[in-house]
N, C-alpha and C. Protein backbone atom coordinates (compact mmCIF):
# COMPACT_ATOMS: atom_id res chain seq x y z
N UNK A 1 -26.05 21.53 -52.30
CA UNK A 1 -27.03 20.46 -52.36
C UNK A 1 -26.58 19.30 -51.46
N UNK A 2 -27.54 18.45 -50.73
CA UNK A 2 -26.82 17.76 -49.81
C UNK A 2 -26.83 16.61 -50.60
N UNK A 3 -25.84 15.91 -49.95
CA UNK A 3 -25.29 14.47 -51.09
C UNK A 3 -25.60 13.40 -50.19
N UNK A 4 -26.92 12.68 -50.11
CA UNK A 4 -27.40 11.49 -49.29
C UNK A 4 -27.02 10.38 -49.61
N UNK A 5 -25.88 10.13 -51.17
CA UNK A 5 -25.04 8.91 -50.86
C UNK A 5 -24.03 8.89 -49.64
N UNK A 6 -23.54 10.19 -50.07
CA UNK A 6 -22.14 10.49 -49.08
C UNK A 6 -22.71 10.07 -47.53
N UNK A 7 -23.79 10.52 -47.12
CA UNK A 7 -24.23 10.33 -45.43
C UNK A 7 -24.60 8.52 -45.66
N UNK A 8 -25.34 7.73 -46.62
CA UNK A 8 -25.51 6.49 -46.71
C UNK A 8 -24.04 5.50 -46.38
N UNK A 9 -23.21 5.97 -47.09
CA UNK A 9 -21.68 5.53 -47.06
C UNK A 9 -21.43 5.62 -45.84
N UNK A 10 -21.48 6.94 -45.12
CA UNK A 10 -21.10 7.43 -43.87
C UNK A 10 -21.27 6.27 -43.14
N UNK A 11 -22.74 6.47 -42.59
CA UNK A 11 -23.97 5.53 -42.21
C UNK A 11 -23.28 3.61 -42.01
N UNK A 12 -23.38 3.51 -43.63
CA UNK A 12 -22.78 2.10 -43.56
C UNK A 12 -21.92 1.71 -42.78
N UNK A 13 -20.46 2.71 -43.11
CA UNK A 13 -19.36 2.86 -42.46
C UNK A 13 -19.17 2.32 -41.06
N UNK A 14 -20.32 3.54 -40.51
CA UNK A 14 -20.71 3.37 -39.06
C UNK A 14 -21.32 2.06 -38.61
N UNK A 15 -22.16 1.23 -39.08
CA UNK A 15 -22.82 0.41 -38.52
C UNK A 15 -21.91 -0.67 -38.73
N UNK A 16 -21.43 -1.20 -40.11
CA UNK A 16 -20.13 -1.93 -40.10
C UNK A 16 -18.87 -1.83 -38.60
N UNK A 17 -18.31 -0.61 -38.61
CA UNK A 17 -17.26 -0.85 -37.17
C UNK A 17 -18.09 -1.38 -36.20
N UNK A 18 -19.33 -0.41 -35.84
CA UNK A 18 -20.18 -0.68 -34.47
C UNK A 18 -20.26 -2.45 -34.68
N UNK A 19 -20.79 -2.80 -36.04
CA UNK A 19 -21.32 -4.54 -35.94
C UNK A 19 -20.30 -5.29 -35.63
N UNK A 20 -19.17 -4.89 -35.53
CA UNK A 20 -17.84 -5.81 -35.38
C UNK A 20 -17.38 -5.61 -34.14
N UNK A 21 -17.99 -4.89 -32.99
CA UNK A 21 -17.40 -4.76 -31.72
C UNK A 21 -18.28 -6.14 -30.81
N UNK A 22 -19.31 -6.49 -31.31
CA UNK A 22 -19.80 -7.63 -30.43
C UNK A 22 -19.36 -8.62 -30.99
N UNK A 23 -18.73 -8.79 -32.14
CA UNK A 23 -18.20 -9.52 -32.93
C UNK A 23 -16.63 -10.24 -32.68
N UNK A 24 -16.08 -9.00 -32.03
CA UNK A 24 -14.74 -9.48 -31.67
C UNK A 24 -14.27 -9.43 -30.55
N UNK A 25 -15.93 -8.93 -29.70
CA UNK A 25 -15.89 -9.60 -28.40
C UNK A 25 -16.03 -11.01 -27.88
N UNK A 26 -17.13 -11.12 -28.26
CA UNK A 26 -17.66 -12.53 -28.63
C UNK A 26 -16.61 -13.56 -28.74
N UNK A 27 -15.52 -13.11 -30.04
CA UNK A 27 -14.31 -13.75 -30.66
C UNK A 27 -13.46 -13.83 -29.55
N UNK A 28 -12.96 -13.08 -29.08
CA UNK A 28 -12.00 -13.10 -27.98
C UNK A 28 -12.62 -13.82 -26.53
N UNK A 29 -13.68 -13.44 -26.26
CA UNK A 29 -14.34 -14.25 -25.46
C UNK A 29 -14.27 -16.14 -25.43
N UNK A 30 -14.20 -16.73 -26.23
CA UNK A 30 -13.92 -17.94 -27.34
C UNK A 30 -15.86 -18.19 -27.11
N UNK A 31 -17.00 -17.24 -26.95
CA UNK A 31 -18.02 -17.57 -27.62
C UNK A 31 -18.51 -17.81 -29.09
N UNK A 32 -18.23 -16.94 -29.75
CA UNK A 32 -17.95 -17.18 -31.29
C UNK A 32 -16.70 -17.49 -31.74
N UNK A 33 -17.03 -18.60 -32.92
CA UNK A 33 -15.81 -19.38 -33.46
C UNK A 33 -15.70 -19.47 -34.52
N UNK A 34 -15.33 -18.33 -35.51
CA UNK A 34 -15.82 -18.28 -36.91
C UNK A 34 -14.57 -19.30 -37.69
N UNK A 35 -15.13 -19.59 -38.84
CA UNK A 35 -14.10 -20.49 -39.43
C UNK A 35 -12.87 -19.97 -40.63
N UNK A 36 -12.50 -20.53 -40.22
CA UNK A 36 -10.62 -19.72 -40.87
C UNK A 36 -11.11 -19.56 -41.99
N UNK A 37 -11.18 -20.88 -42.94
CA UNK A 37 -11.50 -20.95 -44.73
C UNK A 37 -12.17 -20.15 -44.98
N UNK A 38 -13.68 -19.82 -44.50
CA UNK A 38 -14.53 -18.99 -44.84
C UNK A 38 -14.30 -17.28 -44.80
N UNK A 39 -13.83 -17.42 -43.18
CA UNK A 39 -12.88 -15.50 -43.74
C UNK A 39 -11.69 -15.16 -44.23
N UNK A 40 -10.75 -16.24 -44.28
CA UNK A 40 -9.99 -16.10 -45.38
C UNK A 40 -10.35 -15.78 -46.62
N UNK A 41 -10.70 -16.60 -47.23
CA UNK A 41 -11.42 -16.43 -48.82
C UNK A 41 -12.66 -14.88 -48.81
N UNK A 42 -12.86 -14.88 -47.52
CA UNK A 42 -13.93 -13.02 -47.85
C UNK A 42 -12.93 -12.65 -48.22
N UNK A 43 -11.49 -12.48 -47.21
CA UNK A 43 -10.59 -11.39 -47.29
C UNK A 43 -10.40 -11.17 -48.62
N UNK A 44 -10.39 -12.08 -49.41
CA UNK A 44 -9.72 -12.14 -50.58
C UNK A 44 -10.67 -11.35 -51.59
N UNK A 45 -11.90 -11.87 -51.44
CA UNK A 45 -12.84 -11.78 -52.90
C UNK A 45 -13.99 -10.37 -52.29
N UNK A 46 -13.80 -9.90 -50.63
CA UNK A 46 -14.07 -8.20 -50.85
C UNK A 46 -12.76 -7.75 -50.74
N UNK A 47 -11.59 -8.00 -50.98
CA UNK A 47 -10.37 -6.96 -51.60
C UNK A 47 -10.96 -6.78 -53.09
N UNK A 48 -10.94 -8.00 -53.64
CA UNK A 48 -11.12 -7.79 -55.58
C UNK A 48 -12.68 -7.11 -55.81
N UNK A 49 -13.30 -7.39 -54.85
CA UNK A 49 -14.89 -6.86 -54.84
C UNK A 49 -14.25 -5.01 -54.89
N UNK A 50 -13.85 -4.34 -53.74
CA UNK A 50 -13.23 -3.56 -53.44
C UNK A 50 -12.56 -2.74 -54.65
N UNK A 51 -11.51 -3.44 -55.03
CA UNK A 51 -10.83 -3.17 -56.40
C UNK A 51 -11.60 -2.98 -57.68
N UNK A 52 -12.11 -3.61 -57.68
CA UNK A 52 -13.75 -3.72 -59.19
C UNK A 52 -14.46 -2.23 -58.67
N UNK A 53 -14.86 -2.04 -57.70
CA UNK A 53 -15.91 -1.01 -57.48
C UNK A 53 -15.57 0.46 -57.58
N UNK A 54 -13.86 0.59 -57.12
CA UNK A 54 -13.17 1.35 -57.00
C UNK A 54 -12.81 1.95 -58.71
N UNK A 55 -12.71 1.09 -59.41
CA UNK A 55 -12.17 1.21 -60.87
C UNK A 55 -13.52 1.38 -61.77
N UNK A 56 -15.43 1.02 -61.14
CA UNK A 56 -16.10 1.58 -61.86
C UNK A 56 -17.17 2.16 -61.10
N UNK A 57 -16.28 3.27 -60.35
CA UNK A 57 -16.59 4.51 -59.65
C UNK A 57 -17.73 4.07 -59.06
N UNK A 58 -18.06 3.54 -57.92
CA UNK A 58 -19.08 3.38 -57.14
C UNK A 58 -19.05 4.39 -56.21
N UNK A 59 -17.83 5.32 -55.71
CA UNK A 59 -18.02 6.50 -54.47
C UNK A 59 -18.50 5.82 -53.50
N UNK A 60 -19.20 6.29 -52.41
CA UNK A 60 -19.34 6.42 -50.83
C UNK A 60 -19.55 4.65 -50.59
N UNK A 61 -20.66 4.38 -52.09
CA UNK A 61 -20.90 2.79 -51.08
C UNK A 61 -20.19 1.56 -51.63
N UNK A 62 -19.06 2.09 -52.01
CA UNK A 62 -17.42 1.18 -51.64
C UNK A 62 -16.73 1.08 -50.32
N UNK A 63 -16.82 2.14 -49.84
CA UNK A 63 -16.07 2.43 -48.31
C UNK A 63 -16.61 1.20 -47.81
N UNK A 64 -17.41 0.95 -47.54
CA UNK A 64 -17.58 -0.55 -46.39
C UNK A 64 -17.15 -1.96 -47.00
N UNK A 65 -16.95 -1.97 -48.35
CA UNK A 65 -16.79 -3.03 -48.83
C UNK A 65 -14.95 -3.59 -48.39
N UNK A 66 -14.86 -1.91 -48.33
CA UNK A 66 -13.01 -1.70 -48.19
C UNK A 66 -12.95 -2.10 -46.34
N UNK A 67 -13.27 -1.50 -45.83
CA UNK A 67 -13.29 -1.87 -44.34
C UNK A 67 -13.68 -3.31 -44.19
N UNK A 68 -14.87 -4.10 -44.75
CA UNK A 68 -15.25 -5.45 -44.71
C UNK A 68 -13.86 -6.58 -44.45
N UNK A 69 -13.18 -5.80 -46.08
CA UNK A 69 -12.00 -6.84 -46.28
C UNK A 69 -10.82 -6.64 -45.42
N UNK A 70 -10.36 -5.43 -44.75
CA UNK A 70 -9.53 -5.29 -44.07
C UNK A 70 -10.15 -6.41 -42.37
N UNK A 71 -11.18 -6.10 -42.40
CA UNK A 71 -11.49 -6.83 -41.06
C UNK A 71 -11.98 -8.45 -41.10
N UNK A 72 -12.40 -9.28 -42.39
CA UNK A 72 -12.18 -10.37 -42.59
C UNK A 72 -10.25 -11.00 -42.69
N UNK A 73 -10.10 -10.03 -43.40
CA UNK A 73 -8.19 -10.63 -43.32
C UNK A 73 -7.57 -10.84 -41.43
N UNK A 74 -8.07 -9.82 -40.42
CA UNK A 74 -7.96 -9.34 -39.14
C UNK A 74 -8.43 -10.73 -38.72
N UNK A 75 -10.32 -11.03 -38.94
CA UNK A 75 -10.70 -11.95 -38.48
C UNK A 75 -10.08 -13.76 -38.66
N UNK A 76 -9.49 -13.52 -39.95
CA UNK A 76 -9.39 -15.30 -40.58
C UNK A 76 -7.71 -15.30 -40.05
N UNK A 77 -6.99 -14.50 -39.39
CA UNK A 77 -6.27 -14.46 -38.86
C UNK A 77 -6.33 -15.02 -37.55
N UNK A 78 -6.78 -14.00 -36.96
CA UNK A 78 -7.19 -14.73 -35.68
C UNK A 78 -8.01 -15.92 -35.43
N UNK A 79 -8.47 -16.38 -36.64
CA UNK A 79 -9.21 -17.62 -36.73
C UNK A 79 -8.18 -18.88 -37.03
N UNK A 80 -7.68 -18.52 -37.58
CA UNK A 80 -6.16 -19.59 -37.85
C UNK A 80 -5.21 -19.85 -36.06
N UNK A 81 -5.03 -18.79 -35.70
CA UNK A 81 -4.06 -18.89 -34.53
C UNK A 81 -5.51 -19.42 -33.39
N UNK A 82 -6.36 -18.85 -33.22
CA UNK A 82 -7.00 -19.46 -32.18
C UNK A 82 -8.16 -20.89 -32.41
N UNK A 83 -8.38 -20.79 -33.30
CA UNK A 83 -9.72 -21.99 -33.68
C UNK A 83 -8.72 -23.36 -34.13
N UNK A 84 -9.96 -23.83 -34.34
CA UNK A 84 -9.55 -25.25 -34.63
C UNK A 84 -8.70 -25.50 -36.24
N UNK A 85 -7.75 -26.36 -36.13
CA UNK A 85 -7.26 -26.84 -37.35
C UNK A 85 -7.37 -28.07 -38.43
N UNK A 86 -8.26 -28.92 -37.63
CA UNK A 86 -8.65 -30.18 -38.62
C UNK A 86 -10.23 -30.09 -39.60
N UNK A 87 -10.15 -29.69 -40.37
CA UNK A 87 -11.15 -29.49 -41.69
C UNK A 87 -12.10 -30.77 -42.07
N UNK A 88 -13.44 -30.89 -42.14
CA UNK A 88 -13.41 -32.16 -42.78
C UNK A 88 -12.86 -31.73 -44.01
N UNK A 89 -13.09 -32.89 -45.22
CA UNK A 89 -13.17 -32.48 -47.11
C UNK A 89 -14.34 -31.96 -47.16
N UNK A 90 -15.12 -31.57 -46.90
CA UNK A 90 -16.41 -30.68 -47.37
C UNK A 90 -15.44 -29.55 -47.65
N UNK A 91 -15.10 -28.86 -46.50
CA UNK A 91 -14.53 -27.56 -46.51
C UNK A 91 -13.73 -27.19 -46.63
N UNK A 92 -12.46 -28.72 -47.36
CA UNK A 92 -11.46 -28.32 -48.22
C UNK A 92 -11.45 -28.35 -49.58
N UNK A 93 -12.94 -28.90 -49.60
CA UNK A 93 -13.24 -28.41 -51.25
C UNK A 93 -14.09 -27.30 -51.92
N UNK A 94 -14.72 -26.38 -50.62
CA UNK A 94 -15.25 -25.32 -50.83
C UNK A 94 -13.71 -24.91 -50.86
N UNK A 95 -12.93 -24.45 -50.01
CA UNK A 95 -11.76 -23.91 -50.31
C UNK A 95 -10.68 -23.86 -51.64
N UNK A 96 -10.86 -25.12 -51.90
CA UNK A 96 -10.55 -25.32 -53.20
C UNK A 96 -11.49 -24.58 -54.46
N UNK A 97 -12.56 -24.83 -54.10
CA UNK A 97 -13.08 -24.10 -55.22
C UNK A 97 -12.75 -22.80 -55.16
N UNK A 98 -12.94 -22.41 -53.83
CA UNK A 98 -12.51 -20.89 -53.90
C UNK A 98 -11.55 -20.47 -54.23
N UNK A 99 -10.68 -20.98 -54.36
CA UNK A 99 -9.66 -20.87 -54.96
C UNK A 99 -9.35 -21.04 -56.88
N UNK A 100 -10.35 -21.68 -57.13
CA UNK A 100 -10.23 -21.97 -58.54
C UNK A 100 -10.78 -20.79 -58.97
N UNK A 101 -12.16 -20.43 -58.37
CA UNK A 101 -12.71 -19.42 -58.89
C UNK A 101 -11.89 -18.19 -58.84
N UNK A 102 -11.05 -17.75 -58.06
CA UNK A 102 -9.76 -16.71 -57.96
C UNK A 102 -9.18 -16.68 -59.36
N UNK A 103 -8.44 -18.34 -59.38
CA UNK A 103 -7.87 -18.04 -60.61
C UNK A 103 -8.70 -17.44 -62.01
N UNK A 104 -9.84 -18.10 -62.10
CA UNK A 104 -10.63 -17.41 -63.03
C UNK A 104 -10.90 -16.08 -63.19
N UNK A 105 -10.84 -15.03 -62.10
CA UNK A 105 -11.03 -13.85 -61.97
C UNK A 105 -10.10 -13.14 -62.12
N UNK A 106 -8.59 -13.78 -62.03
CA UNK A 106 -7.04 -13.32 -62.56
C UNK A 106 -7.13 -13.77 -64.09
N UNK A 107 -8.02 -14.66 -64.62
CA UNK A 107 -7.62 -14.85 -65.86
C UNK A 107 -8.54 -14.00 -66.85
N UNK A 108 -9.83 -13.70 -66.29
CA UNK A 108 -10.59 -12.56 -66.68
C UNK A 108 -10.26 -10.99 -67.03
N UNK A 109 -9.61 -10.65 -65.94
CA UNK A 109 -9.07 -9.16 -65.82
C UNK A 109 -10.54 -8.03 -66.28
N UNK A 110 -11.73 -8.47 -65.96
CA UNK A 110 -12.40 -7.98 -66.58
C UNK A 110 -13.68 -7.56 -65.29
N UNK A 111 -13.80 -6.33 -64.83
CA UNK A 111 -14.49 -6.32 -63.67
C UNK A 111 -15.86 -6.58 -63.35
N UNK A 112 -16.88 -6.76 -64.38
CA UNK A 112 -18.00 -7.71 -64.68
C UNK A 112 -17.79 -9.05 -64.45
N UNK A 113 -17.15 -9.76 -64.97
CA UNK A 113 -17.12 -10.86 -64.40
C UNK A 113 -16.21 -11.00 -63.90
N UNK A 114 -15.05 -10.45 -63.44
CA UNK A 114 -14.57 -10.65 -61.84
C UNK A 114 -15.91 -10.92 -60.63
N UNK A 115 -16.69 -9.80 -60.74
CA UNK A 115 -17.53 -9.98 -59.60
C UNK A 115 -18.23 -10.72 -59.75
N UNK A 116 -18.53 -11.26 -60.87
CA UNK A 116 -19.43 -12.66 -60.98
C UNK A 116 -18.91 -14.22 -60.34
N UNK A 117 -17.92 -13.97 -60.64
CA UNK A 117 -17.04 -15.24 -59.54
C UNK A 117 -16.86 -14.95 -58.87
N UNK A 118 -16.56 -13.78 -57.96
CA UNK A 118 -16.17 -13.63 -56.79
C UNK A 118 -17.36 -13.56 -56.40
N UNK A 119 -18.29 -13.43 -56.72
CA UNK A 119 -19.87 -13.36 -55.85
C UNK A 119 -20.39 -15.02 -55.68
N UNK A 120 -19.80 -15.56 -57.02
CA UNK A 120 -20.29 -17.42 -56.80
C UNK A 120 -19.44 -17.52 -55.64
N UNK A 121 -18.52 -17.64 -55.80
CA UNK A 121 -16.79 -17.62 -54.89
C UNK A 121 -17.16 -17.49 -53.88
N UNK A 122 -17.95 -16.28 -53.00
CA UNK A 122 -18.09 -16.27 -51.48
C UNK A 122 -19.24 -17.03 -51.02
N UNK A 123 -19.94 -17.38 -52.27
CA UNK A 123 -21.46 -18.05 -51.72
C UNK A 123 -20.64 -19.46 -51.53
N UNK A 124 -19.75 -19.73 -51.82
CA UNK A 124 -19.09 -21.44 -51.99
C UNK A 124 -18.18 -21.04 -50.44
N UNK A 125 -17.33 -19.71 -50.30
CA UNK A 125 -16.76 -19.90 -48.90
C UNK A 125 -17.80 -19.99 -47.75
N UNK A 126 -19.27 -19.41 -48.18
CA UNK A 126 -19.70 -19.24 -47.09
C UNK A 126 -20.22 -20.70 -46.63
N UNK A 127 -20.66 -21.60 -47.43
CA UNK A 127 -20.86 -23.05 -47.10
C UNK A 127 -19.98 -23.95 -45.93
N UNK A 128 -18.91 -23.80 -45.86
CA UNK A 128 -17.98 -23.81 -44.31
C UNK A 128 -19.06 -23.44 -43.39
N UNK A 129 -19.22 -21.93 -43.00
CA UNK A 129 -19.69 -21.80 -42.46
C UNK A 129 -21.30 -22.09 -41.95
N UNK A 130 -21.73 -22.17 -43.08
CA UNK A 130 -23.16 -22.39 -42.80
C UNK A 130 -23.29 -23.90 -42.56
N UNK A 131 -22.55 -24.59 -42.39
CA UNK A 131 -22.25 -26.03 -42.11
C UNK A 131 -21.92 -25.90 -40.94
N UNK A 132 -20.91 -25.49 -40.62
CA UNK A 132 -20.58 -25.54 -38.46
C UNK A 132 -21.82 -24.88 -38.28
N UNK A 133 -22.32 -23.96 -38.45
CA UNK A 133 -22.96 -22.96 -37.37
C UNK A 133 -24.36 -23.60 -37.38
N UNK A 134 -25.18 -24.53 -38.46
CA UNK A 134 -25.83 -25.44 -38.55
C UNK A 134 -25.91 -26.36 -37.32
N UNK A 135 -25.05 -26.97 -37.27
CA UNK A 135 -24.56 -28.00 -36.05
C UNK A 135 -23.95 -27.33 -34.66
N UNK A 136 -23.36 -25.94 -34.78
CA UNK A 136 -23.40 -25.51 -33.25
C UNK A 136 -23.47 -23.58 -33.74
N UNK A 137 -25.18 -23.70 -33.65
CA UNK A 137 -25.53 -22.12 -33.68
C UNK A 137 -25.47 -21.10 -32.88
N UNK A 138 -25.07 -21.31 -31.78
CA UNK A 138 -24.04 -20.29 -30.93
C UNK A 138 -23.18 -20.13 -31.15
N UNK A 139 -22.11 -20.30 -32.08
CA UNK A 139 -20.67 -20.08 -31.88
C UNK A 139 -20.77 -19.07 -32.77
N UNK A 140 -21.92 -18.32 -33.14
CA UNK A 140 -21.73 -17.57 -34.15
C UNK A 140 -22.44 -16.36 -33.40
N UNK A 141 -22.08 -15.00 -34.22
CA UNK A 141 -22.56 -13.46 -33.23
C UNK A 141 -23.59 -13.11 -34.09
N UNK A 142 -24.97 -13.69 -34.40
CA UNK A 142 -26.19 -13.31 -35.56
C UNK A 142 -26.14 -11.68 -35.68
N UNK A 143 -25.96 -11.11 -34.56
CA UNK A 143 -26.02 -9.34 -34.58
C UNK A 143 -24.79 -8.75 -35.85
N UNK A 144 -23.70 -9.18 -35.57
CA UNK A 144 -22.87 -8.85 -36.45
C UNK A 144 -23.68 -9.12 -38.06
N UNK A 145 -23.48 -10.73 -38.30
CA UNK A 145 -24.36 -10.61 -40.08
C UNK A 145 -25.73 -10.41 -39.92
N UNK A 146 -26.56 -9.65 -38.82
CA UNK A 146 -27.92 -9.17 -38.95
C UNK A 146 -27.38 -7.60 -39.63
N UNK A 147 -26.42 -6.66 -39.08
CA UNK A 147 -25.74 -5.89 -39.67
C UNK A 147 -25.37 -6.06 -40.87
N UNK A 148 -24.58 -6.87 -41.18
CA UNK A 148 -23.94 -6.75 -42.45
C UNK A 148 -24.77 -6.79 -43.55
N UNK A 149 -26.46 -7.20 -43.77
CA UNK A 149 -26.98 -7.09 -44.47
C UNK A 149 -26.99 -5.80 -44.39
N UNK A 150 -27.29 -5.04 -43.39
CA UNK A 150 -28.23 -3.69 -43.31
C UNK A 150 -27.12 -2.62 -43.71
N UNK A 151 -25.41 -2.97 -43.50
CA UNK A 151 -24.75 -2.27 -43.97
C UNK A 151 -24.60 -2.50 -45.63
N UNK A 152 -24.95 -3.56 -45.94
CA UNK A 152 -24.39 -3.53 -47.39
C UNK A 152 -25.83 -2.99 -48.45
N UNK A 153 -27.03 -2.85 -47.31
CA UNK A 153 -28.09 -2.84 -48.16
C UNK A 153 -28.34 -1.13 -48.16
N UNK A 154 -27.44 -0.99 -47.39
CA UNK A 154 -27.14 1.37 -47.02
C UNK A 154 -25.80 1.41 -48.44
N UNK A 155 -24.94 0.65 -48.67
CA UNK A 155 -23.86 0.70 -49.27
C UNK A 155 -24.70 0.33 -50.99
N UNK A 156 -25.36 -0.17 -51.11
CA UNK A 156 -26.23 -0.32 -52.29
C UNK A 156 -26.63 0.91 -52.70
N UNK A 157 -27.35 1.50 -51.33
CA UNK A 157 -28.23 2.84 -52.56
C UNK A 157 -27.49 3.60 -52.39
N UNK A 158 -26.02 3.88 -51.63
CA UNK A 158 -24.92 4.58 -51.65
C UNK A 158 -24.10 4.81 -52.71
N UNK A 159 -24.14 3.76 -53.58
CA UNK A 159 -23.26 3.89 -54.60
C UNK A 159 -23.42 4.86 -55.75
N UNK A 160 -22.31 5.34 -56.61
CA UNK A 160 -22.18 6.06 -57.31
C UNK A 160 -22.97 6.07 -58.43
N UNK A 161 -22.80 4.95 -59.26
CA UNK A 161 -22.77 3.74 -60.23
C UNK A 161 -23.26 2.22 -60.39
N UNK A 162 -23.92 2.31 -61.02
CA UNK A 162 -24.89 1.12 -61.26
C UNK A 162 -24.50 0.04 -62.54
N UNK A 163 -23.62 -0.78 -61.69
CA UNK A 163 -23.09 -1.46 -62.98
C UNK A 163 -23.78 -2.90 -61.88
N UNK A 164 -22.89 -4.04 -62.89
CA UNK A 164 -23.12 -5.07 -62.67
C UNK A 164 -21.95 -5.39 -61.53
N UNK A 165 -21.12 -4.83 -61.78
CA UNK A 165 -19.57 -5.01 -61.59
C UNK A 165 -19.63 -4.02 -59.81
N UNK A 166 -20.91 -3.24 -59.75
CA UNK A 166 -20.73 -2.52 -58.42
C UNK A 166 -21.78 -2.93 -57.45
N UNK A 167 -23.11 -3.66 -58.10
CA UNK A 167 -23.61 -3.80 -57.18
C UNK A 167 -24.06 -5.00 -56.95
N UNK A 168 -23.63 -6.33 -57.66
CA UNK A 168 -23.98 -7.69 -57.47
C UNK A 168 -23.36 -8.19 -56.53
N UNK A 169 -21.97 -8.01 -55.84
CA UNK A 169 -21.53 -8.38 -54.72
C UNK A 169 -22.11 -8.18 -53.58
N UNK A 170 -22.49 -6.75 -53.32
CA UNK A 170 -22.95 -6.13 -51.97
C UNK A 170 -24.72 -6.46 -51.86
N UNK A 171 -24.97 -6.63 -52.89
CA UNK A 171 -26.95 -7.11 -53.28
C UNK A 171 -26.52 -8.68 -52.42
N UNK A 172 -25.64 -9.46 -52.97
CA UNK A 172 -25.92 -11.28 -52.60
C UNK A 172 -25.22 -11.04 -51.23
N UNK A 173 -24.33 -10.10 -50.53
CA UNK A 173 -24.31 -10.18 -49.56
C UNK A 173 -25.38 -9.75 -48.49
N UNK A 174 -26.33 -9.22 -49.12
CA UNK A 174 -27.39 -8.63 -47.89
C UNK A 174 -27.95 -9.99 -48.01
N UNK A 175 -28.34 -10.58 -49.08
CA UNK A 175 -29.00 -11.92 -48.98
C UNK A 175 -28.38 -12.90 -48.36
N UNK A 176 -26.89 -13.30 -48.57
CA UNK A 176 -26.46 -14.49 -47.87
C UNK A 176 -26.72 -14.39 -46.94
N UNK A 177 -26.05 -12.85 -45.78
CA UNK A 177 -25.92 -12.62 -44.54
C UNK A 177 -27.24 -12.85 -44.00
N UNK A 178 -28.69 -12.35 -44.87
CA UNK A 178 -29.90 -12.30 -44.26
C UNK A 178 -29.89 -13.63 -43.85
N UNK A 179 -30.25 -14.47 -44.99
CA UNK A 179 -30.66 -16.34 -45.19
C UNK A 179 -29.51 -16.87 -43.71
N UNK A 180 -28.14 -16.46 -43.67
CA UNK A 180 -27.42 -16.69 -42.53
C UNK A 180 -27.75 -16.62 -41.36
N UNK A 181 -28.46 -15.27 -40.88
CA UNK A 181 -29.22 -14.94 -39.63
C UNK A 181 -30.23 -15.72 -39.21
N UNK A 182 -31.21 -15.74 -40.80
CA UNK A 182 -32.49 -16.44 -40.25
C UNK A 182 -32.02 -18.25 -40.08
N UNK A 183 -31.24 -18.87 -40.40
CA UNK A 183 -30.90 -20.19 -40.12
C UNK A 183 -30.44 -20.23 -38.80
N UNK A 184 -29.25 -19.17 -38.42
CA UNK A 184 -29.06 -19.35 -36.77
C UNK A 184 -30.22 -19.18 -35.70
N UNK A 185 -31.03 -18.16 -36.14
CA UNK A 185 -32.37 -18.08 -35.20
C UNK A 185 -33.25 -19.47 -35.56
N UNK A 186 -33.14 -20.05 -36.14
CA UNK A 186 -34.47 -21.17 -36.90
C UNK A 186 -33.07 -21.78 -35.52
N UNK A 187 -32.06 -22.39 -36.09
CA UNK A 187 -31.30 -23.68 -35.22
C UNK A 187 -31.69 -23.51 -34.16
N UNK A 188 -31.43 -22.04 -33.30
CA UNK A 188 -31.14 -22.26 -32.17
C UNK A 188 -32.43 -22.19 -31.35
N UNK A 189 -33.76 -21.95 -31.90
CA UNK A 189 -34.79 -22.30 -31.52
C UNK A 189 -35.30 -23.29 -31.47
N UNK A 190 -35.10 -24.00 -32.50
CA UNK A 190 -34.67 -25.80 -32.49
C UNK A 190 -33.88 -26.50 -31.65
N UNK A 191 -33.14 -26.12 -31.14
CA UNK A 191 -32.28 -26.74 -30.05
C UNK A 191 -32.12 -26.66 -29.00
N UNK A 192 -33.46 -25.29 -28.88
CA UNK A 192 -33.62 -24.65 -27.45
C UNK A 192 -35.12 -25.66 -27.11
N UNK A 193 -35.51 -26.30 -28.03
CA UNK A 193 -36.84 -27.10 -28.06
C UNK A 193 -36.08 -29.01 -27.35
């Protein structure tokens, strides 16, 4: 019998690497300038996203969640050594929060609401970002998070398991990433005016 999660996973898989090659061209190019705080803190909360999904058997449409976090840790790396280092406090208190909310998810141990903070958690890292790229909407690669919805929204009906704990992370990421895209196209048509 053919198993159309397993090819969905596949699928995801695929469009995830492919979305990250204009992505870290772009990056290296110094056209896009993603911000440290914001992929730092992914790295973190799709590892535990990752870990949660893994422990209530989601199968094929975990795989991208696992690749996500290996290549946000890659990215907020190279975002530290090459980008800028002076923060306003806006975005050392999204960081901070993100960070609080961590601890809450170590004090939980409980993979339902792990992902419930870690899903508030990235909507608070992603505010960094949606703040620079607001004010300079080129520095960002829209193709890459026009992808990442479309991979996480293949990684949805991919999954094994239908908990709360497997699919509320990868659901608010097709949405952030969407609402993300459509603000850089709204700016930069605005600024092209």
């Amino acid at each position: 019998m053919f198993d159309y999660k397993l090819l969905l996973g596949i699928l995801a898989v695929i469009i995830g690497i492919l979305s990250y090659i204009p992505y870290f061209r772009d990056l290296f190019a110094g056209k896009t300038k993603p911000h440290a705080f914001s992929w730092f803190v992914w790295a973190i909360l799709t590892g535990i996203a990752f870990a949660a999904q893994i422990n209530q058997h989601a199968g094929p449409g975990a795989w991208i969640t696992g690749i996500t976090a290996l290549v946000c840790l890659i990215v907020s790396i190279i975002s530290i050594i090459k980008g800028k280092r002076d923060f306003p406090l806006f975005d050392w208190l999204c960081l901070i929060s993100s960070f609080f909310a961590i601890v809450l998810w170590w004090y939980t141990k409980n993979p339902t609401a792990s992902v419930i903070l870690i899903t508030i958690t990235d909507a608070l890292a992603f505010l960094p970002t949606f703040r620079k790229s607001y004010h300079s909407p080129h520095e960002e690669t829209a193709i890459m998070f026009a992808f990442a919805s479309v991979k996480f929204a293949l990684a949805l009906v991919a999954l094994q398991t239908y908990t709360i704990a497997t699919y509320l992370y990868p659901a608010s990421l097709v949405f952030m990433n969407g609402i993300f895209v459509a603000m850089l196209i709204i700016r930069r048509k605005q600024l092209r005016k």
